[in-house]
C-alpha atoms as a PDB file:
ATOM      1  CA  UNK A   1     122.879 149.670 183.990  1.00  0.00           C
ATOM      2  CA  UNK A   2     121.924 148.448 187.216  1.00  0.00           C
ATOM      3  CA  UNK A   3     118.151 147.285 187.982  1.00  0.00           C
ATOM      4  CA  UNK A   4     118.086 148.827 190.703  1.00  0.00           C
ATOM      5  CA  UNK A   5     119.523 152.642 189.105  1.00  0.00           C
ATOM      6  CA  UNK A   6     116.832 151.846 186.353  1.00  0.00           C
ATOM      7  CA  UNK A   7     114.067 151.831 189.141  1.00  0.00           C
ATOM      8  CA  UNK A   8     115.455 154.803 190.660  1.00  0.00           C
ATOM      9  CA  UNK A   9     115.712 156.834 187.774  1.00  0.00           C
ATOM     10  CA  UNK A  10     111.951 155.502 186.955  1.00  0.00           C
ATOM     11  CA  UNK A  11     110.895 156.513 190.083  1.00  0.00           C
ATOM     12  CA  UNK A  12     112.617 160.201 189.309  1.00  0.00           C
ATOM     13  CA  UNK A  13     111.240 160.533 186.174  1.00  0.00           C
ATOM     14  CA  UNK A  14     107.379 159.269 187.306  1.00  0.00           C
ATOM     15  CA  UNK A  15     107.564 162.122 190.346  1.00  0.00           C
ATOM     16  CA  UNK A  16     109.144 165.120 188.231  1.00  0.00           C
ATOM     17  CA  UNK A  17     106.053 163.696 185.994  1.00  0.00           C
ATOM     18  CA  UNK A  18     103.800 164.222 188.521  1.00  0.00           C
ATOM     19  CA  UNK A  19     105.015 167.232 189.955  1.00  0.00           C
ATOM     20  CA  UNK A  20     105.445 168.941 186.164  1.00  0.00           C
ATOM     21  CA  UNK A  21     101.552 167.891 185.688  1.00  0.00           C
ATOM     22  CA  UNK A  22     100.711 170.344 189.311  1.00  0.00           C
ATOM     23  CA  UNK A  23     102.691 172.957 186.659  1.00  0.00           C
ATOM     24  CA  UNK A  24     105.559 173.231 189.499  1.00  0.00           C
ATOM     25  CA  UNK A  25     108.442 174.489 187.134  1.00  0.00           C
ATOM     26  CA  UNK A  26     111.469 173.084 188.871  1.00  0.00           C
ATOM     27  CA  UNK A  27     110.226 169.930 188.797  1.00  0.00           C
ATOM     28  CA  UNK A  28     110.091 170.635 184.983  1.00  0.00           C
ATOM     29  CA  UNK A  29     113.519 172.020 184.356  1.00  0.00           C
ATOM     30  CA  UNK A  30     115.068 168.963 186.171  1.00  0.00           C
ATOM     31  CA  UNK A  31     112.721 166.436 184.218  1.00  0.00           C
ATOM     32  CA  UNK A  32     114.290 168.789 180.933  1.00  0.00           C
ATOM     33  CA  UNK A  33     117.994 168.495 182.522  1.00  0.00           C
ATOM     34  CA  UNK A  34     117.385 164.444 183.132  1.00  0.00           C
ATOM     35  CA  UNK A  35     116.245 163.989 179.528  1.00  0.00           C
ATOM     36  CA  UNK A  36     116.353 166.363 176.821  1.00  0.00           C
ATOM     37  CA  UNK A  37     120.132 164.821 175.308  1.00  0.00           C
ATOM     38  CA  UNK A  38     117.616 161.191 174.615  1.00  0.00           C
ATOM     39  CA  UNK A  39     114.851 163.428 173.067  1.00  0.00           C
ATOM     40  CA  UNK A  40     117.066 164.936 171.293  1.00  0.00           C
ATOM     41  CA  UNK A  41     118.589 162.247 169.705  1.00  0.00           C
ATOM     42  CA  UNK A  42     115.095 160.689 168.788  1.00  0.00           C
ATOM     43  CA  UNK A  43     114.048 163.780 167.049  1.00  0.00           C
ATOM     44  CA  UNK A  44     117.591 163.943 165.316  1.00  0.00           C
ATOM     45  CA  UNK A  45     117.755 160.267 164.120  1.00  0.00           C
ATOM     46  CA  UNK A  46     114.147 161.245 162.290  1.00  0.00           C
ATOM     47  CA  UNK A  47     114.390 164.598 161.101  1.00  0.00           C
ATOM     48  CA  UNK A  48     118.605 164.495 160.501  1.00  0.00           C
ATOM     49  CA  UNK A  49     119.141 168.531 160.533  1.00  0.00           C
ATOM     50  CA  UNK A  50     120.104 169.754 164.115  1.00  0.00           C
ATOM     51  CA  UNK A  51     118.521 172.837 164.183  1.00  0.00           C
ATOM     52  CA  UNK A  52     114.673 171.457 162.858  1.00  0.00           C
ATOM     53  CA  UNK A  53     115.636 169.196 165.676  1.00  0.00           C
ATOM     54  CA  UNK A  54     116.135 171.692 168.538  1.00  0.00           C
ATOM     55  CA  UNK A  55     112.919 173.286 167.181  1.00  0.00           C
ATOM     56  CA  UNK A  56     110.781 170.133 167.466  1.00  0.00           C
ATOM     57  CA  UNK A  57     112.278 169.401 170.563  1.00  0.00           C
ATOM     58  CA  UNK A  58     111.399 172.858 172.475  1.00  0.00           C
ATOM     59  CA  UNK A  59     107.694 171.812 171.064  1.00  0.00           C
ATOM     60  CA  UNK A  60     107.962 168.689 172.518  1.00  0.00           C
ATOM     61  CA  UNK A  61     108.621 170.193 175.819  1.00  0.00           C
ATOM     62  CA  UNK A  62     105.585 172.247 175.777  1.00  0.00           C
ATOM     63  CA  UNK A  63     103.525 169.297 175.303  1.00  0.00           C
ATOM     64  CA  UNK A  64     105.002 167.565 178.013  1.00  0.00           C
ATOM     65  CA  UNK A  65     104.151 170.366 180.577  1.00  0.00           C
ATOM     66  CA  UNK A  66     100.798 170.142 178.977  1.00  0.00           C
ATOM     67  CA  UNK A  67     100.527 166.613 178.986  1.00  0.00           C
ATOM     68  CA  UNK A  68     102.208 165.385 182.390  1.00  0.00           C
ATOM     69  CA  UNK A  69      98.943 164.289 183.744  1.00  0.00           C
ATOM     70  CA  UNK A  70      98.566 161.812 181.026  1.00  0.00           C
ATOM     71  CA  UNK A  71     100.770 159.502 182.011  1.00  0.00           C
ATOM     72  CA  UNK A  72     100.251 156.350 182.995  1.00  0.00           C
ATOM     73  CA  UNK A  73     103.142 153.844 184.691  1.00  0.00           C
ATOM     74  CA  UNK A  74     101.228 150.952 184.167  1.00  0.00           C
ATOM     75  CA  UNK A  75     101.437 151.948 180.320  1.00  0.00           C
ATOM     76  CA  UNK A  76     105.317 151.899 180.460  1.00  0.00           C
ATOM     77  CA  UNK A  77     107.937 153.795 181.881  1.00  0.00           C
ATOM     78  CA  UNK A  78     108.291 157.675 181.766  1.00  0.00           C
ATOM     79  CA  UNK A  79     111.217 157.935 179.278  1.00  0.00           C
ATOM     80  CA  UNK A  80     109.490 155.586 176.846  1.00  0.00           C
ATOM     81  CA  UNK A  81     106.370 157.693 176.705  1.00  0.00           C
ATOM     82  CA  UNK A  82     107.775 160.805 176.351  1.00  0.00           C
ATOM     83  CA  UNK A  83     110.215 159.283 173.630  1.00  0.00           C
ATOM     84  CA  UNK A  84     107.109 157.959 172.019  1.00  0.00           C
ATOM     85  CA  UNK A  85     105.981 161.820 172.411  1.00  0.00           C
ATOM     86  CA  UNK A  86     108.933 163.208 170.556  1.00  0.00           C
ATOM     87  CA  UNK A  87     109.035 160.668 167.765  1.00  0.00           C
ATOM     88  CA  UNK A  88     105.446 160.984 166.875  1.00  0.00           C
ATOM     89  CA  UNK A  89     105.933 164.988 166.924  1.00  0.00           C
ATOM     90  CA  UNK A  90     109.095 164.402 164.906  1.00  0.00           C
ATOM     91  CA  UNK A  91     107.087 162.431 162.247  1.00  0.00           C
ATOM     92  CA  UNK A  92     104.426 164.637 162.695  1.00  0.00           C
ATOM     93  CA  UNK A  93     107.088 166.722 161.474  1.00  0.00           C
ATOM     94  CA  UNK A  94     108.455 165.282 158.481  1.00  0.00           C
ATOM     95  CA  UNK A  95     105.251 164.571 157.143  1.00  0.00           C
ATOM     96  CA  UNK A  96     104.664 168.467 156.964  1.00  0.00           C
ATOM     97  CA  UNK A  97     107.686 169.266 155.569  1.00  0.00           C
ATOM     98  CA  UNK A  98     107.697 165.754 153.019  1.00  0.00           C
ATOM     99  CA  UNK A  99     110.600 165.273 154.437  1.00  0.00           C
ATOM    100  CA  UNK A 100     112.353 161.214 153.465  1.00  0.00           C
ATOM    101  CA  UNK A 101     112.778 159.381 156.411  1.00  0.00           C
ATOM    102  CA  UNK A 102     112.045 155.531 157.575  1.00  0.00           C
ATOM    103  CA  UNK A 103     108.883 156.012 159.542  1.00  0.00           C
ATOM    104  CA  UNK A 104     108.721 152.808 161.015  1.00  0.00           C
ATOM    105  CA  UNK A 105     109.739 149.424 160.639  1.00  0.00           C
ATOM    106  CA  UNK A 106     107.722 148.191 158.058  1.00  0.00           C
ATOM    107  CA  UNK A 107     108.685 151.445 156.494  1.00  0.00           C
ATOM    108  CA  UNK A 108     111.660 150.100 154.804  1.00  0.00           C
ATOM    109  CA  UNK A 109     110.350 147.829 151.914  1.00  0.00           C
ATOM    110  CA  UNK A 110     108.278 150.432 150.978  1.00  0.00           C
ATOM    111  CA  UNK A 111     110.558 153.808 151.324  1.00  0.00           C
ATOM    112  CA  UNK A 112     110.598 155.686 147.785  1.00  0.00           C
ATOM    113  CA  UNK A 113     113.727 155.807 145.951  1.00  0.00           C
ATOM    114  CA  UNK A 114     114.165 159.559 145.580  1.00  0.00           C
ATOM    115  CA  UNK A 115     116.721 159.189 142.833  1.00  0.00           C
ATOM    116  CA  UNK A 116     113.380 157.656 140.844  1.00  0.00           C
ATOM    117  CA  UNK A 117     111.390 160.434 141.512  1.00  0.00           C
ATOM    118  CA  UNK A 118     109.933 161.906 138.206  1.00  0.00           C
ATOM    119  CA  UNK A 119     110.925 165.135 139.566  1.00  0.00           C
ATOM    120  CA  UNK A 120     114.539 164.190 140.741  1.00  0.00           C
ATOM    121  CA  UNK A 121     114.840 166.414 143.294  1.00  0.00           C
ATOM    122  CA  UNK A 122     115.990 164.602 146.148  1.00  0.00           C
ATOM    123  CA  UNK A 123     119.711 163.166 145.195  1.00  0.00           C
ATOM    124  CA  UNK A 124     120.338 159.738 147.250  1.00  0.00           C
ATOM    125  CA  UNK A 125     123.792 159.538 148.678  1.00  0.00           C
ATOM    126  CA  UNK A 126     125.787 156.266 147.451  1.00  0.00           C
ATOM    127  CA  UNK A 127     126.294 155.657 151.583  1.00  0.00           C
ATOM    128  CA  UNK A 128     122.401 155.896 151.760  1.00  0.00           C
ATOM    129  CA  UNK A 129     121.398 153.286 148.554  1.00  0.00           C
ATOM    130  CA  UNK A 130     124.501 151.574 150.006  1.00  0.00           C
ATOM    131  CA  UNK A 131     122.426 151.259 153.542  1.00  0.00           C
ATOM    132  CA  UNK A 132     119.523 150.797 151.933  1.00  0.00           C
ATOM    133  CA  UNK A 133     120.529 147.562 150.612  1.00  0.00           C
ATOM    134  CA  UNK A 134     122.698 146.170 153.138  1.00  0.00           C
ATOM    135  CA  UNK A 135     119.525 146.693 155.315  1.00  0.00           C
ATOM    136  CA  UNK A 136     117.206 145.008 152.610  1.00  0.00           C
ATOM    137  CA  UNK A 137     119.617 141.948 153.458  1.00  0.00           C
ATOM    138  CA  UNK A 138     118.934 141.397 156.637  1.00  0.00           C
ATOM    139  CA  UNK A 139     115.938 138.837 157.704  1.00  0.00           C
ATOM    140  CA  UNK A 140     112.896 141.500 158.467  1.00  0.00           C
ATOM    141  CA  UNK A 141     112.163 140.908 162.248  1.00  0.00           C
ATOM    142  CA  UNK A 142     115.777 142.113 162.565  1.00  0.00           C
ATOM    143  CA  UNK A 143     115.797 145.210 160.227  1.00  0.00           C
ATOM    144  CA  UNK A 144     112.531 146.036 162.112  1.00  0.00           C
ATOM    145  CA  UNK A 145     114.714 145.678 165.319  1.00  0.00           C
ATOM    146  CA  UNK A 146     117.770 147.741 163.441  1.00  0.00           C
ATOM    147  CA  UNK A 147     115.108 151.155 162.519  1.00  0.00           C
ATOM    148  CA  UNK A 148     113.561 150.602 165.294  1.00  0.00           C
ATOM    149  CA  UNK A 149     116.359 150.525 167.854  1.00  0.00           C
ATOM    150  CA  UNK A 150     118.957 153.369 166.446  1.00  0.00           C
ATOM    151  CA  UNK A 151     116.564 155.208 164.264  1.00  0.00           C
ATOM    152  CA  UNK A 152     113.108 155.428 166.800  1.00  0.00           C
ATOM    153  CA  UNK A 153     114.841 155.209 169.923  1.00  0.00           C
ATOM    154  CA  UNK A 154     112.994 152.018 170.975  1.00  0.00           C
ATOM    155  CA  UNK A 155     114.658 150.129 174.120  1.00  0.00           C
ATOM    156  CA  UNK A 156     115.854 146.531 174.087  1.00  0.00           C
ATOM    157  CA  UNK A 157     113.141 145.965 176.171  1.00  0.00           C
ATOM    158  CA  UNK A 158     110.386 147.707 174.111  1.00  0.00           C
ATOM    159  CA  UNK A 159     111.901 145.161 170.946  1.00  0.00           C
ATOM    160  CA  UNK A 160     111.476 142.413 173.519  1.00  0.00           C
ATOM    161  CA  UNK A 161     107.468 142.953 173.989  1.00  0.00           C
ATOM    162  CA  UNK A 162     107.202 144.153 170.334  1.00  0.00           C
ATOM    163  CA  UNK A 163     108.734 141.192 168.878  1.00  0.00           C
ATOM    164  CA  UNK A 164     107.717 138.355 171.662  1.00  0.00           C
ATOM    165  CA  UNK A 165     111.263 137.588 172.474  1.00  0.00           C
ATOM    166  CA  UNK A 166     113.327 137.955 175.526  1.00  0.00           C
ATOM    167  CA  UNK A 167     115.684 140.997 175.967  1.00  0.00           C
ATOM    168  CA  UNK A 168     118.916 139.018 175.209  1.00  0.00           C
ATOM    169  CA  UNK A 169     117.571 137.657 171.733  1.00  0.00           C
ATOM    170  CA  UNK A 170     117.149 141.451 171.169  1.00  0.00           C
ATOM    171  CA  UNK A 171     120.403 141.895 172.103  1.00  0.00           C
ATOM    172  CA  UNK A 172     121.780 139.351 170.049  1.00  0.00           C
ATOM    173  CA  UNK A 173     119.381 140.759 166.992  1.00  0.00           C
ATOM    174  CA  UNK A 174     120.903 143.887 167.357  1.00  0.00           C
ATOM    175  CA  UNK A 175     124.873 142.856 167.955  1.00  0.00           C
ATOM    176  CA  UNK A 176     125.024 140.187 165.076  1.00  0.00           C
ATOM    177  CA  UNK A 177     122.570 142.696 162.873  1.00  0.00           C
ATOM    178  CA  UNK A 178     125.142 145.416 163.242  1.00  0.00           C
ATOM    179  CA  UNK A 179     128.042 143.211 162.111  1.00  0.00           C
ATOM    180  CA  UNK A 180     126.494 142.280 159.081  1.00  0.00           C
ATOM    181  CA  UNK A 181     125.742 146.071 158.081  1.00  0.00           C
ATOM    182  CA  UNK A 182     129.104 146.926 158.527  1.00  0.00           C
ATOM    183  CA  UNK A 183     130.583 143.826 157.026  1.00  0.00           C
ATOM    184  CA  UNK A 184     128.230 144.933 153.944  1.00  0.00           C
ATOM    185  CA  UNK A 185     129.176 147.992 153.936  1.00  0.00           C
ATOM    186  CA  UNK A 186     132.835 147.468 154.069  1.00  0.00           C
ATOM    187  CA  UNK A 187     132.440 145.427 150.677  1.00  0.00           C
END
């Protein structure tokens, strides 16, 4: 995407902020329009049933028309915060319903196996163990990168400041890290 789109669409986001936080409800059914497919997939990629999803996400909502004013540019931009809003409710989320998820990128050595549960009542997927391991595989700045990116939503840019690297590293992170899951998973 263009730099200069990006800033534009920053600029949208920061004013339909700003207006939502005066409780002007247009302002708030555009900022819904402009993003609600990206919060959407944040709280789907954590919770993984579509309609817990659309619940959370309607929640999420209301605390962004409660919570407009607290937003800060200087912090980051609009999308990121309100991402970081939806995947904290999301996990809020899981935790209440002990749901199994990755909850962050450390997560990953330390997720439960399910299927050695005492109680056995979560059955693990071959595709999932399968994951799992091809994951375990990779070197763990780059699984970090891997959850991070298509499971919290993070930008390239947000791995960039996370991880002290510049964006294309990410990039490359991400592109080669990819190849090797599905290469693993092919086998």
């Amino acid at each position: 995407m263009n730099v200069h789109i990006m800033d534009n669409v920053t600029r949208d986001l920061s004013a339909l902020l700003s207006l939502t936080s005066s409780k002007d409800k247009h302002a708030f059914a555009e900022l819904y329009n402009s993003t609600n497919m990206k919060l959407f997939g944040v709280c789907l990629r954590i919770l993984r049933k579509q309609e817990v999803a659309e619940e959370i996400l309607q929640e999420v909502y209301v605390k962004i028309w409660h919570r407009a004013g607290d937003y800060q540019s200087e912090r980051g931009s609009p999308i990121s915060w309100m991402c970081a809003i939806a995947r904290n409710h999301a996990l809020d989320e899981v935790r209440k319903r002990r749901m199994v998820f990755v909850d962050d990128a450390a997560g990953i050595d330390n997720v439960p196996d399910p299927a050695n549960s005492p109680e056995g009542e979560l059955e693990v997927s071959d595709e999932m163990r399968r994951l799992n391991q091809c994951l375990s595989q990779l070197e763990k700045p780059k699984r970090e990168a891997v959850i991070l990116a298509y499971l919290e939503g993070c930008s390239r840019a947000e791995l960039a400041e996370r991880f002290g690297q510049p964006v294309g590293t990410i990039k490359t992170w991400l592109h080669r890290s990819l190849k090797n899951l599905k290469d693993c998973l092919a086998l």
